[in-house]
Protein backbone atom coordinates (compact mmCIF):
# COMPACT_ATOMS: atom_id res chain seq x y z
CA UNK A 1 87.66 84.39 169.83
CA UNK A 2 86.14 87.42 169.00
CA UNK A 3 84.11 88.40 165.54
CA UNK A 4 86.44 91.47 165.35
CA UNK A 5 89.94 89.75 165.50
CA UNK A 6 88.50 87.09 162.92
CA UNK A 7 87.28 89.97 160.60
CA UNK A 8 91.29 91.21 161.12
CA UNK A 9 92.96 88.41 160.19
CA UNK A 10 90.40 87.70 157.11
CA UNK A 11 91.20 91.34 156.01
CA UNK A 12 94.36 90.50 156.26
CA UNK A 13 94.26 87.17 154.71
CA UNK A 14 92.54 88.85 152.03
CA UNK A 15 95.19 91.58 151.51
CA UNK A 16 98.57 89.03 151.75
CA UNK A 17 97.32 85.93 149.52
CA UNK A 18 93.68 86.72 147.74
CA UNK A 19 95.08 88.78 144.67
CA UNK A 20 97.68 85.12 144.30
CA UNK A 21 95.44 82.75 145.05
CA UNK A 22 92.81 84.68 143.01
CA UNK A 23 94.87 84.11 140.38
CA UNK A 24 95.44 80.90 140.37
CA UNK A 25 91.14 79.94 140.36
CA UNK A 26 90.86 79.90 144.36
CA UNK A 27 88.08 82.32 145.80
CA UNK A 28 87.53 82.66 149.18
CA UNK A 29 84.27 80.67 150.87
CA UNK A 30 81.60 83.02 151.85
CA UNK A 31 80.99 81.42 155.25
CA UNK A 32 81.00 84.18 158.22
CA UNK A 33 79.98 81.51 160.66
CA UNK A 34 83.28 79.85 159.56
CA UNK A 35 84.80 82.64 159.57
CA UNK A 36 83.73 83.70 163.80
CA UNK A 37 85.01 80.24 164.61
CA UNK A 38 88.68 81.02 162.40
CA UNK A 39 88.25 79.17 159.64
CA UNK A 40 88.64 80.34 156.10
CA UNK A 41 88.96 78.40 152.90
CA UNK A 42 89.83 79.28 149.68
CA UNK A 43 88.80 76.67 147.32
CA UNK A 44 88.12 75.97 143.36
CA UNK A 45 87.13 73.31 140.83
CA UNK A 46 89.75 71.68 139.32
CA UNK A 47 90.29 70.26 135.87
CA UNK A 48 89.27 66.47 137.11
CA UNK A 49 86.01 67.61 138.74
CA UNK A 50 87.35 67.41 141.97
CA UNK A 51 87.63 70.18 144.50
CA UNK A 52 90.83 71.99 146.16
CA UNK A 53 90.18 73.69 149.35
CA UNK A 54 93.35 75.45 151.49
CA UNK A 55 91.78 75.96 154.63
CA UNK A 56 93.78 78.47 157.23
CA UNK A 57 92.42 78.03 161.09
CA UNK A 58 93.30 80.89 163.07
CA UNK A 59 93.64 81.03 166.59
CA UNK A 60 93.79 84.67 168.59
CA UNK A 61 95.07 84.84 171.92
CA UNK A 62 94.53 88.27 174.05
CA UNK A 63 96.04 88.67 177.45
CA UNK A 64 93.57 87.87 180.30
CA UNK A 65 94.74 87.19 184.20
CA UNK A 66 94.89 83.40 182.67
CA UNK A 67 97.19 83.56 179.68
CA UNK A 68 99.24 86.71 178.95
CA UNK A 69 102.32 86.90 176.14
CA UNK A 70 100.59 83.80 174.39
CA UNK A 71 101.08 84.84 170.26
CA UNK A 72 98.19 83.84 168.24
CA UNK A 73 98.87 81.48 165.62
CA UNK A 74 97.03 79.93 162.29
CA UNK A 75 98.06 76.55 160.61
CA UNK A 76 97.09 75.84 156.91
CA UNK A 77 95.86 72.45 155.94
CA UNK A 78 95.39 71.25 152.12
CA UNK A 79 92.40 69.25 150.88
CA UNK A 80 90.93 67.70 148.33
CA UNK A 81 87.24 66.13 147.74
CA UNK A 82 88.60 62.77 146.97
CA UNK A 83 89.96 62.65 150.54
CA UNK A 84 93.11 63.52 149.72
CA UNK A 85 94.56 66.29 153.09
CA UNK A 86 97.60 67.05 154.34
CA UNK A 87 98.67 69.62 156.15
CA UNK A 88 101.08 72.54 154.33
CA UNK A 89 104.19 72.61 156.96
CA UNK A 90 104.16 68.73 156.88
CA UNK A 91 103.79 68.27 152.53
CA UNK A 92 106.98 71.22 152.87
CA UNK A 93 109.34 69.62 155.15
CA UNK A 94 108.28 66.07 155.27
CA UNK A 95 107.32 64.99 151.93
CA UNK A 96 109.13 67.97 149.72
CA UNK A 97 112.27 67.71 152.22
CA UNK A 98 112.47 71.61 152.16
CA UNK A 99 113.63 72.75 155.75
CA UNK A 100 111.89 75.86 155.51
CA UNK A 101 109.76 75.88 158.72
CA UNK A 102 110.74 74.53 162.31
CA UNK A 103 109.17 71.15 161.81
CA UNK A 104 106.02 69.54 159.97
CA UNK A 105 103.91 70.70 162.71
CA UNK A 106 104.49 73.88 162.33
CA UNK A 107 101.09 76.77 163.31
CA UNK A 108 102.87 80.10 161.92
CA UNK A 109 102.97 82.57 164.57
CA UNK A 110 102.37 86.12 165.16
CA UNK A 111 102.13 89.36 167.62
CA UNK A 112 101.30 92.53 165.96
CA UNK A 113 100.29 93.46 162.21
CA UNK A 114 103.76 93.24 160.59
CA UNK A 115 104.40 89.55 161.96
CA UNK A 116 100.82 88.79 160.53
CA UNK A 117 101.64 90.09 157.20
CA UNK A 118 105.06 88.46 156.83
CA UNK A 119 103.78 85.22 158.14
CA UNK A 120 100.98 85.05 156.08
CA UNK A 121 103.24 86.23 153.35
CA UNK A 122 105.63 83.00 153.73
CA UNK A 123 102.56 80.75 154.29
CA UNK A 124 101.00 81.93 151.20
CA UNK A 125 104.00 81.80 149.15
CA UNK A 126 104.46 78.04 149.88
CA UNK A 127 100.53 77.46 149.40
CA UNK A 128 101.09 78.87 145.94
CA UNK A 129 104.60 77.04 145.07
CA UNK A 130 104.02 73.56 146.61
CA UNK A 131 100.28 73.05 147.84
CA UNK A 132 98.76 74.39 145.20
CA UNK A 133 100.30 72.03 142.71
CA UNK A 134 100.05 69.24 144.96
CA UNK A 135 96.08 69.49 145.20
CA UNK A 136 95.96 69.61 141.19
CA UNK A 137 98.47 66.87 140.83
CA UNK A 138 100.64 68.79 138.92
CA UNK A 139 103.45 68.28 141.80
CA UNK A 140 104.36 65.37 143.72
CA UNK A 141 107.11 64.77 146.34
CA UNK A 142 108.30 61.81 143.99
CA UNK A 143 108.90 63.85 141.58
CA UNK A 144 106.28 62.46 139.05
CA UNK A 145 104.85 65.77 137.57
CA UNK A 146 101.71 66.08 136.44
CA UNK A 147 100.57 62.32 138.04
CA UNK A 148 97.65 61.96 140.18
């Protein structure tokens, strides 16, 4: 993967979710090594002492004489510092029972700009609705709010 498509997506990362997730106490981890390899987290402190991280891994594809067409694709996983992970598409559709996405392994796709910004738009948007309140334990799939 190459430093400049990396430095794309994180611009637009930055541009789709950071004013939300800003908001809502995450900041985004100054780590550019990270960030070559297409990892970025967002993460903050939360009210227990523990730490939230939503961590998106992007993967770019360009066409070479090997793979050609391929769309490049990021997945977003959840975590917390007591061990606590799951990934986003799977806490949605498995745990939530919200058929939203394809399936709970679900890597949202994209092939140009306006794909990127609508997908991160839709993975952001569930970050901030489910995830979000999941990490803090605010939200639970049982329906027990504000358990841990």
């Amino acid at each position: 993967m190459t430093p400049a498509a990396q430095d794309a997506f994180r611009e637009m990362l930055l541009t789709v979710v950071g004013q939300a997730f800003s908001a809502a106490g995450y900041q985004l981890e100054n780590l550019p090594l990270k960030w070559n390899d297409g990892q970025f987290r967002f993460s903050r402190q939360l009210a227990n002492g523990l730490t939230a991280t939503i961590e998106f891994q992007h993967l770019t594809y360009t066409d070479t004489e090997w793979s050609s067409g391929s769309p490049s694709r990021f997945r977003v996983t959840l975590r917390r510092s007591d061990g606590l992970h799951r990934d986003l598409s799977a806490l949605v559709v498995t745990d939530f029972g919200v058929a939203i996405l394809p399936s709970a392994k679900h890597w949202w796709t994209y092939r140009d700009v306006p794909s990127l910004g609508r997908a991160l738009g839709e993975a952001g948007s569930l970050a901030v609705a489910y995830g979000m309140p999941w990490l803090s334990g605010d939200l639970s799939p049982d329906g027990d709010q504000g358990a841990e």
